[in-house]
Each structure stands twice: as C-alpha cells, then as structure tokens.
Protein backbone atom coordinates (compact mmCIF):
# COMPACT_ATOMS: atom_id res chain seq x y z
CA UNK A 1 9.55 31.49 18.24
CA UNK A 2 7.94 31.10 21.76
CA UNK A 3 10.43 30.08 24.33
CA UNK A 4 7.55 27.95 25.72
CA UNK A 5 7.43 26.06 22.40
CA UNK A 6 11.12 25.57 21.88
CA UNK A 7 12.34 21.52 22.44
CA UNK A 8 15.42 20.90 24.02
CA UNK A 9 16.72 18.08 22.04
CA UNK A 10 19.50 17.27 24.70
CA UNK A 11 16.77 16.00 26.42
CA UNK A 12 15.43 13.58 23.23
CA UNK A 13 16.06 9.87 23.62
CA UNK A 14 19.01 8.40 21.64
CA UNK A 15 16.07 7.02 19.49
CA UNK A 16 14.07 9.95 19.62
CA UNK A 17 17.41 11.81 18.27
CA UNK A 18 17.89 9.34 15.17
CA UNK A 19 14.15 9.87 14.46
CA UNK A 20 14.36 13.17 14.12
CA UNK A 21 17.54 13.19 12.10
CA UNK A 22 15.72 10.74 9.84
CA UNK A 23 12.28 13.51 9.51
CA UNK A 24 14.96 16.46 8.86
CA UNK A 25 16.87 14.41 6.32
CA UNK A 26 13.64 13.70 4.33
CA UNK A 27 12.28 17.10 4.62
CA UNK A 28 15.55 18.30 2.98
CA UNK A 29 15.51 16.17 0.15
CA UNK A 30 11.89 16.82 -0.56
CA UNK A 31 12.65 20.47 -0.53
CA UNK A 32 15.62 19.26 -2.92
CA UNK A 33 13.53 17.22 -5.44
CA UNK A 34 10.73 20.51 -5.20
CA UNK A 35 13.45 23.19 -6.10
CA UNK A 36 14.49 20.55 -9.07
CA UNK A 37 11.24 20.32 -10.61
CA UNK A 38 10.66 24.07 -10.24
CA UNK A 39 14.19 24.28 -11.81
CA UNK A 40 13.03 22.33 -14.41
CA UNK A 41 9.78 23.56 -15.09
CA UNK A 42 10.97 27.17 -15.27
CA UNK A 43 13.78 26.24 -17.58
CA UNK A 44 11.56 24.43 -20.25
CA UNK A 45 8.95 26.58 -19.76
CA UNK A 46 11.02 29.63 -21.21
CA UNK A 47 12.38 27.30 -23.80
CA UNK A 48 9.77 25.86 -25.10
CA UNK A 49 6.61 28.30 -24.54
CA UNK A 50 7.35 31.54 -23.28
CA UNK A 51 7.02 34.05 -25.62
CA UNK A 52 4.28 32.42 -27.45
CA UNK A 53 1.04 33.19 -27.60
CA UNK A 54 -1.08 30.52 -25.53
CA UNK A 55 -4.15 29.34 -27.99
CA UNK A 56 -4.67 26.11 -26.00
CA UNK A 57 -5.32 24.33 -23.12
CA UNK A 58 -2.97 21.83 -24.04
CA UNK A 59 0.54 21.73 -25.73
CA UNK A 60 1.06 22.05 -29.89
CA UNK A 61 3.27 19.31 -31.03
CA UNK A 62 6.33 21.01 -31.71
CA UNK A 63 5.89 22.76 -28.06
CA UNK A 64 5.28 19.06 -27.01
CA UNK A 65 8.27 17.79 -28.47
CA UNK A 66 10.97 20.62 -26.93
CA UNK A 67 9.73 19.88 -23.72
CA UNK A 68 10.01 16.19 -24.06
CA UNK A 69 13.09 17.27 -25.12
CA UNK A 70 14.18 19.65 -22.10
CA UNK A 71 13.60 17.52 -19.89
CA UNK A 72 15.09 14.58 -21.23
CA UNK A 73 18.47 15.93 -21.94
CA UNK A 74 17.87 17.19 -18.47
CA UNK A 75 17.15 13.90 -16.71
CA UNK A 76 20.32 12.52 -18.88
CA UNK A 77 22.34 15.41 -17.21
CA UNK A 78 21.01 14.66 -13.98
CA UNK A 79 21.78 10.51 -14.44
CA UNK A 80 25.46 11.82 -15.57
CA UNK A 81 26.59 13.74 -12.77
CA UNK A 82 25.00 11.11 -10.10
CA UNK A 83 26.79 9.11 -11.81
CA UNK A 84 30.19 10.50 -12.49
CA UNK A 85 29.83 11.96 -8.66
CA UNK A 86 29.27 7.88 -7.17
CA UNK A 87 32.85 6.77 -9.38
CA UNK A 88 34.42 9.56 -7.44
CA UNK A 89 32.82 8.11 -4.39
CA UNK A 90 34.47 4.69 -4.79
C-alpha cells in the first residue's frame, strides 16, 4: 500500500474510531454470511446434482426436493448450534 494513502487511526475521533469499528464489524459478518452460502451451495450442489447430467434449466423434482432438503437440515443445524452456543452464553 502507498504510504501516502495509509490513515493513522490514532489520529480518528473517538467517534470516528467507533464508526469504523462498526464498518469493519459489518464487513466481517457479510464476508461470514457469503462464505456460508458458498458453504452451502457447494455442499448441496454435490449432493444433490453433481454427477448428473444437466437436461434443464431448472431443477427435476427429486433434485428439487434434496436440496430443499440440504439446506433445511442445514438451517436446523445452523438454528441448533446458535442456539446451544447462547445457553452457554448465559
């Protein structure tokens, strides 16, 4: 990076500062929810369709139904440890 375009944040206002901590902290859990769904996507995607030829625009029905499934039993998993993590929490 350019020296000339480096911030010194010592030099950021207390609010400035708590800004910024709020951009970073959003920008992390965006890249968070964007690795999940790519997670996801992959996963059920090799489940339920890889391997297969692809005939169709759009999804047969039983290729339909695993990845309802997938990502349902996902999502449940998901819920669960959010869950059990938030008890532990208290």
């Amino acid at each position: 990076m350019d020296p000339q375009t480096q911030m010194d944040i010592s030099n950021l206002s207390d609010a400035d500062k708590k800004d910024l901590s709020q951009i970073l902290q959003n920008e992390s859990q965006k890249t968070t929810i964007q690795q999940n769904v790519h997670s996801l996507s992959d996963l059920c995607f090799k489940k339920c369709i890889a391997g297969r030829p692809i005939t169709s625009s759009t999804l047969d029905r039983s290729e339909e139904s695993c990845a309802e499934n997938c990502v349902g039993r996902w999502m449940d998993t998901q819920i669960n440890i959010i869950s059990k993590l938030q008890k532990m929490g208290n």
